[in-house]
PDB file of N, CA and C in Angstrom:
ATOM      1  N   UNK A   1     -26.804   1.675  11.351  1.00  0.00           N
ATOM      2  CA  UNK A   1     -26.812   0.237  11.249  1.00  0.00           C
ATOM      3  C   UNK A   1     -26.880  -0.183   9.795  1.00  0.00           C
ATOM      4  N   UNK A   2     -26.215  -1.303   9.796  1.00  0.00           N
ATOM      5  CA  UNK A   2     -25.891  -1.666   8.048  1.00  0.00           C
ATOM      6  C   UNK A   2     -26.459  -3.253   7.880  1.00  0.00           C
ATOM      7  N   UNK A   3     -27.606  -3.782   7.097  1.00  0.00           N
ATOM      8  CA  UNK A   3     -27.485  -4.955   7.116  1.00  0.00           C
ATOM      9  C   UNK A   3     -26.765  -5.586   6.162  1.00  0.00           C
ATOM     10  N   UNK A   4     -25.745  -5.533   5.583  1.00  0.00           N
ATOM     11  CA  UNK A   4     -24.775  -6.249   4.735  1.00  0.00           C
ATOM     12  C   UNK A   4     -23.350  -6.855   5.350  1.00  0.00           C
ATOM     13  N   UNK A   5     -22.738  -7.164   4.851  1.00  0.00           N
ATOM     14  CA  UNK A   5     -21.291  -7.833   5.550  1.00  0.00           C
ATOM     15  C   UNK A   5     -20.585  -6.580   5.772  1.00  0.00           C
ATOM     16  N   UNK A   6     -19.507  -6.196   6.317  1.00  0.00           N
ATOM     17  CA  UNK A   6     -18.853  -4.657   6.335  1.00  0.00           C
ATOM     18  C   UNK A   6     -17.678  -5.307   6.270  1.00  0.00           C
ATOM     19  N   UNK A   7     -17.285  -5.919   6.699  1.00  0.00           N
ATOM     20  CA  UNK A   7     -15.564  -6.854   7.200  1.00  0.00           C
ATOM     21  C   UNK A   7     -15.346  -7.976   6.676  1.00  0.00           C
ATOM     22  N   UNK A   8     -14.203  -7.632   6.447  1.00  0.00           N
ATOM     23  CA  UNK A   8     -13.471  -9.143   5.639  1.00  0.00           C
ATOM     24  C   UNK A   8     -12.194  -9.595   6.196  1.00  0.00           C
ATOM     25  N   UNK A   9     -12.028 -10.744   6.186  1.00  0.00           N
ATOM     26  CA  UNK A   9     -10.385 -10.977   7.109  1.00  0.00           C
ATOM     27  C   UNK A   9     -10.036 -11.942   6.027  1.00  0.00           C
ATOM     28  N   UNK A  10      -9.116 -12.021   6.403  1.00  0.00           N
ATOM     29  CA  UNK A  10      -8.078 -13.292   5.640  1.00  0.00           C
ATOM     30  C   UNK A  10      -6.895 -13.251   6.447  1.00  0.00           C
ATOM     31  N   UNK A  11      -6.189 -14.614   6.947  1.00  0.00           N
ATOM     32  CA  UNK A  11      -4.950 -15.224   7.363  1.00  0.00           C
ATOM     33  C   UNK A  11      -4.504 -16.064   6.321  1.00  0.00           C
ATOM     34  N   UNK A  12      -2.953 -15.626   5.710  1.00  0.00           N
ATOM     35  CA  UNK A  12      -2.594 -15.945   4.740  1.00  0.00           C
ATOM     36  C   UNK A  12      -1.243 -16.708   5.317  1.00  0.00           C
ATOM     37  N   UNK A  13      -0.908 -17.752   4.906  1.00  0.00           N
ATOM     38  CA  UNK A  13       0.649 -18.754   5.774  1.00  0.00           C
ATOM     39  C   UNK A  13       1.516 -18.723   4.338  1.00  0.00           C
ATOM     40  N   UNK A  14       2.352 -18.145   4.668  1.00  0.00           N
ATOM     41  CA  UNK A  14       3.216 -17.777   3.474  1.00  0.00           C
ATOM     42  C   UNK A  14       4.799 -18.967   3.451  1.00  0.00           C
ATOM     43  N   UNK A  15       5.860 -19.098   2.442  1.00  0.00           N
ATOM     44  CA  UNK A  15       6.160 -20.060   2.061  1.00  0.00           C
ATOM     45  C   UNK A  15       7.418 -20.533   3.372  1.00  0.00           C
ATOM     46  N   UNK A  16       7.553 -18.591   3.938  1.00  0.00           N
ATOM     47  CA  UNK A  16       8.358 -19.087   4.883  1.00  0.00           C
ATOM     48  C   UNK A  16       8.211 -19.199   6.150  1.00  0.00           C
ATOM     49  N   UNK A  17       7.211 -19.775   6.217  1.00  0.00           N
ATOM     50  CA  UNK A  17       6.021 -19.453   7.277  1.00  0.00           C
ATOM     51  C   UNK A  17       6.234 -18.630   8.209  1.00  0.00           C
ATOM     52  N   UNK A  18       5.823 -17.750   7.897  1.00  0.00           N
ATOM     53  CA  UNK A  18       5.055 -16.378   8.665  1.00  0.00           C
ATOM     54  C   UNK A  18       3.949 -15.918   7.832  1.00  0.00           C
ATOM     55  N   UNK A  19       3.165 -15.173   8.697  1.00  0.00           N
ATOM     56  CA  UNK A  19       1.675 -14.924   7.941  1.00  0.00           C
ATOM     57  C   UNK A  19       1.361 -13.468   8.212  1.00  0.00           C
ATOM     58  N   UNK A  20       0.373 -13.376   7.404  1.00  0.00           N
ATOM     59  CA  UNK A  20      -0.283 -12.119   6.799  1.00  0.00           C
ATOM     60  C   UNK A  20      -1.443 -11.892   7.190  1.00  0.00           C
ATOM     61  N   UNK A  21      -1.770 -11.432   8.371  1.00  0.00           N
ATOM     62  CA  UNK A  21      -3.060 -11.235   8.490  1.00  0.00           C
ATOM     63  C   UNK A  21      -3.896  -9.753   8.197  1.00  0.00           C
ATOM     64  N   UNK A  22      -5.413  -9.995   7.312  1.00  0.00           N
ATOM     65  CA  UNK A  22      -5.781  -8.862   6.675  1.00  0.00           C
ATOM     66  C   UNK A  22      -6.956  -8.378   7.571  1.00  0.00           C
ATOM     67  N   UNK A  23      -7.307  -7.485   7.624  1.00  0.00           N
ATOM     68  CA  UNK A  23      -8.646  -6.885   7.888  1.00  0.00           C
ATOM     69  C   UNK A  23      -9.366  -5.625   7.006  1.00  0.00           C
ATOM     70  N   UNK A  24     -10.181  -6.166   6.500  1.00  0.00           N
ATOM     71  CA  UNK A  24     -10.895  -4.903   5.522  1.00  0.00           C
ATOM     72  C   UNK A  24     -12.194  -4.339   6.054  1.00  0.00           C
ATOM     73  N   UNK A  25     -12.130  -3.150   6.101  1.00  0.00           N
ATOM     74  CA  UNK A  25     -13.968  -3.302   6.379  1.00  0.00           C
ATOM     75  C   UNK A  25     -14.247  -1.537   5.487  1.00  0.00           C
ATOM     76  N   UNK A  26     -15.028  -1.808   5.476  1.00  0.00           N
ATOM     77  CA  UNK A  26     -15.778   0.089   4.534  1.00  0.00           C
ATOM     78  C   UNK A  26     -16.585   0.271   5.513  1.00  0.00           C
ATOM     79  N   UNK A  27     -16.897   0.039   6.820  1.00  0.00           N
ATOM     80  CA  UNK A  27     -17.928   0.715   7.369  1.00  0.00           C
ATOM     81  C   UNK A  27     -17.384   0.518   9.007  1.00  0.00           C
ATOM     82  N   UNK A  28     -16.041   1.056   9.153  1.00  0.00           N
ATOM     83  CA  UNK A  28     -15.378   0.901  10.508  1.00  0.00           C
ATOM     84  C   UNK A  28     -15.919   2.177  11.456  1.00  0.00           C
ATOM     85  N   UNK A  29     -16.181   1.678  12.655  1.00  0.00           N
ATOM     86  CA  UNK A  29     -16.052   2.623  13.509  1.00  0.00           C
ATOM     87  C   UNK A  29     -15.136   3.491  13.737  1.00  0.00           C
ATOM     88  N   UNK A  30     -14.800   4.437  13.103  1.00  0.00           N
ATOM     89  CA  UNK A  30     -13.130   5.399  13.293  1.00  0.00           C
ATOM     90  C   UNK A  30     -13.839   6.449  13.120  1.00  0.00           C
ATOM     91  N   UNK A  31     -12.739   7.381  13.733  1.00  0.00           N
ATOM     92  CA  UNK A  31     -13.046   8.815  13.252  1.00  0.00           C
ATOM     93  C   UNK A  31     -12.027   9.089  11.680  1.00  0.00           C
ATOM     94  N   UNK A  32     -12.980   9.772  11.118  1.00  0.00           N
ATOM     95  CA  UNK A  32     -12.497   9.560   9.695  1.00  0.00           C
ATOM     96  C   UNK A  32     -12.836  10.426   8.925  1.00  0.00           C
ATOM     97  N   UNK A  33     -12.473  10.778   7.768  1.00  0.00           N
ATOM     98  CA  UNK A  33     -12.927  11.846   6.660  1.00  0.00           C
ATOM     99  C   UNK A  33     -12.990  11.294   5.561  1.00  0.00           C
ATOM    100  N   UNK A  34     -13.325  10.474   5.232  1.00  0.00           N
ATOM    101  CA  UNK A  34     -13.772   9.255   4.173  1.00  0.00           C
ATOM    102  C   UNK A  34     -12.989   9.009   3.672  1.00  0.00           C
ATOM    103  N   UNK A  35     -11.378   9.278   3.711  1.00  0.00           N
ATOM    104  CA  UNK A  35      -9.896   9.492   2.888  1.00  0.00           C
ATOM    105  C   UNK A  35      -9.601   8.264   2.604  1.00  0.00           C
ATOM    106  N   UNK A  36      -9.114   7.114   1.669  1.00  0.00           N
ATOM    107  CA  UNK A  36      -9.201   5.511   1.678  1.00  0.00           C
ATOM    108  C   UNK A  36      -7.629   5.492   2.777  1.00  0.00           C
ATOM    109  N   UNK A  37      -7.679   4.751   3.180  1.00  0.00           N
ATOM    110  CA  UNK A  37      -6.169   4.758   4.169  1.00  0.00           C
ATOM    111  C   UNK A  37      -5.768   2.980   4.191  1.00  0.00           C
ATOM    112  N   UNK A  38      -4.750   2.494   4.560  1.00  0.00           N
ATOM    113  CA  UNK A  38      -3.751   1.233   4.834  1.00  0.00           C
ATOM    114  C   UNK A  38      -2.937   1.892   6.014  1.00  0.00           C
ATOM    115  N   UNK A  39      -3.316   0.904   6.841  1.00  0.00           N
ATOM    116  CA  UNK A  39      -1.906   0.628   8.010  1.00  0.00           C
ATOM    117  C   UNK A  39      -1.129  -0.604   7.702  1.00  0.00           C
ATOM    118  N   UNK A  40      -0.036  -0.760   7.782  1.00  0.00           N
ATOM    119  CA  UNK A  40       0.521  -1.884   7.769  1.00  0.00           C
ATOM    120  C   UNK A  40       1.725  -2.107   8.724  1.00  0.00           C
ATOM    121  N   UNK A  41       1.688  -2.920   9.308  1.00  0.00           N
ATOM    122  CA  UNK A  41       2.133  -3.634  10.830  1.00  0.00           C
ATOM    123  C   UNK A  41       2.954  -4.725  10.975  1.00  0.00           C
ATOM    124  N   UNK A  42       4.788  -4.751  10.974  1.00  0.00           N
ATOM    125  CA  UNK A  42       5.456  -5.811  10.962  1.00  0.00           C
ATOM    126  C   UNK A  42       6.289  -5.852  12.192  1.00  0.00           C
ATOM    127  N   UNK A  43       6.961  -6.731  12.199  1.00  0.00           N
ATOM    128  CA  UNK A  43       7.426  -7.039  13.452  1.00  0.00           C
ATOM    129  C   UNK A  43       8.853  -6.307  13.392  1.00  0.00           C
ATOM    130  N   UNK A  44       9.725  -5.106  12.362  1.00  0.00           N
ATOM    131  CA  UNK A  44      10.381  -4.547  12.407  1.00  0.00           C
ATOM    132  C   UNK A  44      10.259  -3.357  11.676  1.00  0.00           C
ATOM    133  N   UNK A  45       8.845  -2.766  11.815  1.00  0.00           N
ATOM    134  CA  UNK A  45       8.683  -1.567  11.097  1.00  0.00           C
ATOM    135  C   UNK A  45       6.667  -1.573  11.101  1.00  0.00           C
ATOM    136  N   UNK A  46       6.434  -0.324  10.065  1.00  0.00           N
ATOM    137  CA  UNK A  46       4.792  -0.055   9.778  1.00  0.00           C
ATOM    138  C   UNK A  46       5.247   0.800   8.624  1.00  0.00           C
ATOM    139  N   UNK A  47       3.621   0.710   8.334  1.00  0.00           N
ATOM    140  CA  UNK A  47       3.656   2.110   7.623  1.00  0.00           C
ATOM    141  C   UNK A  47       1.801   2.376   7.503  1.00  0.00           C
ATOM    142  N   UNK A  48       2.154   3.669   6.873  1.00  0.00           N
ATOM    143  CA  UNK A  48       0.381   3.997   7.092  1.00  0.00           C
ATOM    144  C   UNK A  48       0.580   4.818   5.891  1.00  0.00           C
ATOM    145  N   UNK A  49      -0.778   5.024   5.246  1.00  0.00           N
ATOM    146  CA  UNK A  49      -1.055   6.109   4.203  1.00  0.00           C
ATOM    147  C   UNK A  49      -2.775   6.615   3.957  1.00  0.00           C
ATOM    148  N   UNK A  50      -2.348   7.128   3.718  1.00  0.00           N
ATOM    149  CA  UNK A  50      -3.539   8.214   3.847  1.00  0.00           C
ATOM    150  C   UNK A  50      -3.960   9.232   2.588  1.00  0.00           C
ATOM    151  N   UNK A  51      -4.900   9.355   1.603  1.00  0.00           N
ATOM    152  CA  UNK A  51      -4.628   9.782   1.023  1.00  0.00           C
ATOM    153  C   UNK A  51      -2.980   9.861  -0.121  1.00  0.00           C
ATOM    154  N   UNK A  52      -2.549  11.475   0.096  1.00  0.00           N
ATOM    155  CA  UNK A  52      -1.083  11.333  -0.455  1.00  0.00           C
ATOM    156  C   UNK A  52      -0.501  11.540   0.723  1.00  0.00           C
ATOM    157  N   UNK A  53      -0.525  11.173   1.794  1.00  0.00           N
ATOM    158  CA  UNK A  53       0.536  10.941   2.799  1.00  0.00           C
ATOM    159  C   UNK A  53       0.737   9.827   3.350  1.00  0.00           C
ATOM    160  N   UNK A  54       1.727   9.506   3.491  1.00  0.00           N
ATOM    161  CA  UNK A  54       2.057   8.532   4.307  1.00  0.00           C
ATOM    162  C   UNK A  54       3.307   8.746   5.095  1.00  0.00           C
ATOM    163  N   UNK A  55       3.096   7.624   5.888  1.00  0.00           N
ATOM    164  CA  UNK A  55       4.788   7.768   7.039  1.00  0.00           C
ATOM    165  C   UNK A  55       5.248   5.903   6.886  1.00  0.00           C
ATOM    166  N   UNK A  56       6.045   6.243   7.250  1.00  0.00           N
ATOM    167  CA  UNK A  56       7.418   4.544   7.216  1.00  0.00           C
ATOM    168  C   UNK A  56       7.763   4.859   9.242  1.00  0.00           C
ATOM    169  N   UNK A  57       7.303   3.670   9.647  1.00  0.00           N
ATOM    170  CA  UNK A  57       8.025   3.820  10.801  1.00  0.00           C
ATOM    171  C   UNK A  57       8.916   2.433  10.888  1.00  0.00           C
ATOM    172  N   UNK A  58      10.166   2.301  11.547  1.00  0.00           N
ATOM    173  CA  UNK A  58      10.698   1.704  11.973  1.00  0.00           C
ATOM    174  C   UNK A  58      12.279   1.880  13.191  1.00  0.00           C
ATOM    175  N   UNK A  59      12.316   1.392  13.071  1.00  0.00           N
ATOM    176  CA  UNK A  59      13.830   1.525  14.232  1.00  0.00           C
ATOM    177  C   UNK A  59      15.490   1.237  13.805  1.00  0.00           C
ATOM    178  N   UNK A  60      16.225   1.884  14.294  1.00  0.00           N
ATOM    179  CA  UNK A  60      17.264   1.870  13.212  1.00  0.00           C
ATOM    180  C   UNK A  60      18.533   2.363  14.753  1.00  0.00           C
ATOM    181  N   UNK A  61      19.512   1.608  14.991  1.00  0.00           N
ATOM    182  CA  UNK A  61      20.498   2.024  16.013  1.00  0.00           C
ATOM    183  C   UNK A  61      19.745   1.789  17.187  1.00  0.00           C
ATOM    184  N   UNK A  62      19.001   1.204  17.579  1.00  0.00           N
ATOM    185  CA  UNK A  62      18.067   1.572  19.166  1.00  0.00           C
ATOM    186  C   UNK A  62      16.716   2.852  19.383  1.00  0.00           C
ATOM    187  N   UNK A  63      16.838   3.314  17.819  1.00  0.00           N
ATOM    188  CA  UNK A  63      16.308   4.932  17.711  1.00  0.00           C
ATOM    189  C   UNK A  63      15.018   4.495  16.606  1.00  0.00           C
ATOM    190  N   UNK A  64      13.985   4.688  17.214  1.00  0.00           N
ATOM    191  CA  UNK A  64      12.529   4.891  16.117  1.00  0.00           C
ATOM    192  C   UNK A  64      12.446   6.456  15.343  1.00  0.00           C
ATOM    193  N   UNK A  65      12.571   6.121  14.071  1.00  0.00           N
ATOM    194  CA  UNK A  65      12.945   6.551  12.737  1.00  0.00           C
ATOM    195  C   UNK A  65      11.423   6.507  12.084  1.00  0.00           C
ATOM    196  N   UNK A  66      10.502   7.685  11.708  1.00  0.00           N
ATOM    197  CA  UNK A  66       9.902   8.081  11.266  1.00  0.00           C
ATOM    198  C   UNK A  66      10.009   9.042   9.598  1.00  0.00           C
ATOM    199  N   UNK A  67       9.510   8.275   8.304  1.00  0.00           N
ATOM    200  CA  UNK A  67      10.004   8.606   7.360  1.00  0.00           C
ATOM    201  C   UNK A  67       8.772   8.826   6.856  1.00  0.00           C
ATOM    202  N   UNK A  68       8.843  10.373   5.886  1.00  0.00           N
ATOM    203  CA  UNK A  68       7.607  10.650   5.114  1.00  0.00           C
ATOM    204  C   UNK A  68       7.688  10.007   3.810  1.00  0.00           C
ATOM    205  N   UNK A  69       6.054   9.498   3.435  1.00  0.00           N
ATOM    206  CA  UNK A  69       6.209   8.866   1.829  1.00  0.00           C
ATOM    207  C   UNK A  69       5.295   9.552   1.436  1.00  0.00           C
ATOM    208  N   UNK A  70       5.303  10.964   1.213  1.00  0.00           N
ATOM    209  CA  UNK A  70       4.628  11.935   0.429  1.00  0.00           C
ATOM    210  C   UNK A  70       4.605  11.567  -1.055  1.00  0.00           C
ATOM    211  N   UNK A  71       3.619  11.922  -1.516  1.00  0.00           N
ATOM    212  CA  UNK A  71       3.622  11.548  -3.051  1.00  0.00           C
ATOM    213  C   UNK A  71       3.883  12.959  -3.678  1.00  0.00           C
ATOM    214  N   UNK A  72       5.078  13.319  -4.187  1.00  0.00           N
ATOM    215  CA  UNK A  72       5.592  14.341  -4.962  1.00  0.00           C
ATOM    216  C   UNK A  72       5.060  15.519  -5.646  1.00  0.00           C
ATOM    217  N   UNK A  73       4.754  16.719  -5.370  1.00  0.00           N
ATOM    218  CA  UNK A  73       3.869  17.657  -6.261  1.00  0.00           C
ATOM    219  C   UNK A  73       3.699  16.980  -7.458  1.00  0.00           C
ATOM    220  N   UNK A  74       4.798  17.214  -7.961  1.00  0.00           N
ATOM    221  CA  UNK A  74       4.496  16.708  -9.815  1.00  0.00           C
ATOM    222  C   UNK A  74       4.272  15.422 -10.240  1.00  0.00           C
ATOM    223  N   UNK A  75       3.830  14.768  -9.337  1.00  0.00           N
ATOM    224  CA  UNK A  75       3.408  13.266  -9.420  1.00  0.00           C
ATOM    225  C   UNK A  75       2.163  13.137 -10.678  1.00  0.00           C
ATOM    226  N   UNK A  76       2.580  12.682 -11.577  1.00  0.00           N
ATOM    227  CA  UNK A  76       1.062  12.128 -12.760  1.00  0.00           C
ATOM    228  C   UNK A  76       0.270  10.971 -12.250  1.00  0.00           C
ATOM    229  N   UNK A  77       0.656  10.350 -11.034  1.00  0.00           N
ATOM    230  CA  UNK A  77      -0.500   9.574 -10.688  1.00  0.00           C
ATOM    231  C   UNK A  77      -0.133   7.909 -11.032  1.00  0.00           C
ATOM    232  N   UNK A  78      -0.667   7.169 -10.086  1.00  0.00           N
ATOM    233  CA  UNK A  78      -0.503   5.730 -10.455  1.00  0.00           C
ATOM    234  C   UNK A  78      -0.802   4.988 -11.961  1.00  0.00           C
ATOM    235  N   UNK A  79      -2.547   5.792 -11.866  1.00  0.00           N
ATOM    236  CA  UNK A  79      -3.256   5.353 -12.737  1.00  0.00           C
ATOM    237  C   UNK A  79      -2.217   5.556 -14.349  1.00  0.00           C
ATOM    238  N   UNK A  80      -1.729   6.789 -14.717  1.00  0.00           N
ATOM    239  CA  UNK A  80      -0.687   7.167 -15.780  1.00  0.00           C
ATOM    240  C   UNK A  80       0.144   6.558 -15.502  1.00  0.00           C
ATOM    241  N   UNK A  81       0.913   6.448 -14.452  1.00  0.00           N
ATOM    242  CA  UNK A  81       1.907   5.250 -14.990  1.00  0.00           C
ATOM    243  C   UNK A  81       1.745   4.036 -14.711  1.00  0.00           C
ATOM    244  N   UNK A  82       1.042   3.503 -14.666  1.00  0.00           N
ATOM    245  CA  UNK A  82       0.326   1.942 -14.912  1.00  0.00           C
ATOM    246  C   UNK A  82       0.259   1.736 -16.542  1.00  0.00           C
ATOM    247  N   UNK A  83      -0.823   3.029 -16.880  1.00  0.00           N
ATOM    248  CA  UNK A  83      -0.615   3.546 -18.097  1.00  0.00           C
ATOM    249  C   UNK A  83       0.505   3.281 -19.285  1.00  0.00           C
ATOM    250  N   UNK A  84       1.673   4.154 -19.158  1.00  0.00           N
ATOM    251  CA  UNK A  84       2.845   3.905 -19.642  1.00  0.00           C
ATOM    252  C   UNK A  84       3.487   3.033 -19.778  1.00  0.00           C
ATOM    253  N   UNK A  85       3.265   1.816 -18.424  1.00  0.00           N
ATOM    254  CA  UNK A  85       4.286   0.535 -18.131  1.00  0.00           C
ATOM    255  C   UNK A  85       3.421  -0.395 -19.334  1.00  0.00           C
ATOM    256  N   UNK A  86       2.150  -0.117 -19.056  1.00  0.00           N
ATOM    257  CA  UNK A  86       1.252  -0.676 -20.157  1.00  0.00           C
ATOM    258  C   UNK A  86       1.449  -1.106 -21.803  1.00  0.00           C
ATOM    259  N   UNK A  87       2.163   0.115 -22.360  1.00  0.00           N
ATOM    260  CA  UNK A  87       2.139   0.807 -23.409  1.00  0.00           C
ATOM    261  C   UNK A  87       3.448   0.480 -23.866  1.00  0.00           C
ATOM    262  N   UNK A  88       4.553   0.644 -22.810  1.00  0.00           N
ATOM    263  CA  UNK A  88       5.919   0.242 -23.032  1.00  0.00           C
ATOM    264  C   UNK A  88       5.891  -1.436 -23.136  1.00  0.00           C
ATOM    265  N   UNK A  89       5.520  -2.167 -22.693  1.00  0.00           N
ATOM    266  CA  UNK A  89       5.485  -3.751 -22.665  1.00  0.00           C
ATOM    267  C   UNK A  89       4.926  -4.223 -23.966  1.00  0.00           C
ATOM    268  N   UNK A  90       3.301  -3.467 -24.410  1.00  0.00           N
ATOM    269  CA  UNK A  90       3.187  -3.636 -25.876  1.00  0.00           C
ATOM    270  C   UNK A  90       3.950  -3.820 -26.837  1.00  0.00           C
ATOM    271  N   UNK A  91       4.707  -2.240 -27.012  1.00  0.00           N
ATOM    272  CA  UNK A  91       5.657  -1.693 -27.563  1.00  0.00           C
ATOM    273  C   UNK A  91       6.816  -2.410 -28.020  1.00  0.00           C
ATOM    274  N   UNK A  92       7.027  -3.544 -26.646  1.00  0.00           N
ATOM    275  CA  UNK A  92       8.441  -4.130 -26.971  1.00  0.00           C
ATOM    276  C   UNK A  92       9.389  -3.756 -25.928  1.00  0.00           C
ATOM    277  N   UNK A  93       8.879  -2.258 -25.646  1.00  0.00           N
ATOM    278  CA  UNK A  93      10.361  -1.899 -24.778  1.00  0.00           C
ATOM    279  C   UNK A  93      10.508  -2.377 -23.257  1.00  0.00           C
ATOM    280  N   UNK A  94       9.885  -3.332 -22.722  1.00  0.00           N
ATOM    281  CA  UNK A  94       9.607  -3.777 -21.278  1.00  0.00           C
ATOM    282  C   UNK A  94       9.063  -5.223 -21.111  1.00  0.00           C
ATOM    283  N   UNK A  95       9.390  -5.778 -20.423  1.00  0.00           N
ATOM    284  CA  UNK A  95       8.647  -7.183 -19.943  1.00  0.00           C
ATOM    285  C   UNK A  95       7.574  -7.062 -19.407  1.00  0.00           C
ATOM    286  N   UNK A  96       6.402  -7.434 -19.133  1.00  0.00           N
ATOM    287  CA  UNK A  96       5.612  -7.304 -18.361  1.00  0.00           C
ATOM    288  C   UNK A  96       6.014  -8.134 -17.100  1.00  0.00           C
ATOM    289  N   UNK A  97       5.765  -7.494 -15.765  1.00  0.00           N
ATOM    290  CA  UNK A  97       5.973  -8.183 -14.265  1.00  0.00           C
ATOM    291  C   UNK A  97       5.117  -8.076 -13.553  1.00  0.00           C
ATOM    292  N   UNK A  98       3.998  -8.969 -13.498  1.00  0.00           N
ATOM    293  CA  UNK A  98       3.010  -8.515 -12.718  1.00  0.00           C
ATOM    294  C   UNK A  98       3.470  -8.573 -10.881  1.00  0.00           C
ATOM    295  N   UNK A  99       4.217  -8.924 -10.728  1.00  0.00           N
ATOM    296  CA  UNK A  99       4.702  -9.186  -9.216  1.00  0.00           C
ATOM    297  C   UNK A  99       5.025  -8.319  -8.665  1.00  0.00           C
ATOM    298  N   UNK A 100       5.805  -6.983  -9.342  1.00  0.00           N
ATOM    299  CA  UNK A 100       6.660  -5.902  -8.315  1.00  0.00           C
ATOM    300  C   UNK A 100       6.232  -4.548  -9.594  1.00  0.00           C
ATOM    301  N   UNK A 101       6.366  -3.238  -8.295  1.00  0.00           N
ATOM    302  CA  UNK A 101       5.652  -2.331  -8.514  1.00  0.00           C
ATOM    303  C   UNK A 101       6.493  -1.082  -9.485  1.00  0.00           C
ATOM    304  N   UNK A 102       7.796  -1.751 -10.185  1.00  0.00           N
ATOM    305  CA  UNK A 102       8.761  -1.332 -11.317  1.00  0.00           C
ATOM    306  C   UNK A 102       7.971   0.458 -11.900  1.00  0.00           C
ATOM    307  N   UNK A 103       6.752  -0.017 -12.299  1.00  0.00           N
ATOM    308  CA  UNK A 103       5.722   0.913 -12.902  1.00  0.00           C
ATOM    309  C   UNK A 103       5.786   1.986 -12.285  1.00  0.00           C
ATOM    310  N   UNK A 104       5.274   1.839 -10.716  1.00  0.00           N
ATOM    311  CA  UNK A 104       5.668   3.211  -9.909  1.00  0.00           C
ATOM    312  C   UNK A 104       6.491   3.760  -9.780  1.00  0.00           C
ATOM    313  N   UNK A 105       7.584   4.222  -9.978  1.00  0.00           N
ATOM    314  CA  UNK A 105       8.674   4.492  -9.856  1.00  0.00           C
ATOM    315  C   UNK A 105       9.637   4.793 -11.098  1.00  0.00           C
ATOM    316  N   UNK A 106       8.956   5.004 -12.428  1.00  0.00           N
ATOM    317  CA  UNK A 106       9.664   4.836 -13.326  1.00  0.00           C
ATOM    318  C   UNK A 106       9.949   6.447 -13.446  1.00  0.00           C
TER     319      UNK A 106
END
């Protein structure tokens, strides 16, 4: 038993109206291995992650299509290239965009 808040929600109405609904909590009833995880749930697809795994589900021809989003052996990590995108924008050589995730993927 926990006496503090554990859960947080938010319903968010977005511009084209459809909404976003959140649920957070750090102290869920699940079976679990303390791994931080996201599900995410749309009306033409999901996805989940876990640690460095994740899966993409959606449907494609009449056929549910299951896609791995493994994070790459030689991956240096978000935190480094957050890093870099950082460093490059200083630099001159980049705009800064705080909106889209350009950084990951470079």
């Amino acid at each position: 038993m926990y006496d503090v808040e554990d859960l947080a929600t938010a319903l968010l109405k977005m511009e084209d109206g459809s909404t976003l609904s959140l649920d957070v909590s750090w102290a869920a009833h699940l079976e679990t291995d303390n791994e931080p995880f996201i599900h995410l749930m749309g009306t033409e697809g999901g996805a989940s992650y876990r640690g460095p795994h994740g899966m993409l589900y959606t449907e494609k021809f009449n056929r549910s299509i299951d896609l791995d989003l493994n994070t790459p052996d030689n991956d240096e990590g978000d935190r480094i290239r957050m890093c870099r995108h950082f460093l490059s924008c200083i630099r001159g050589r980049k705009r800064a965009n705080y909106f889209c995730t350009e950084w990951f993927y470079e």
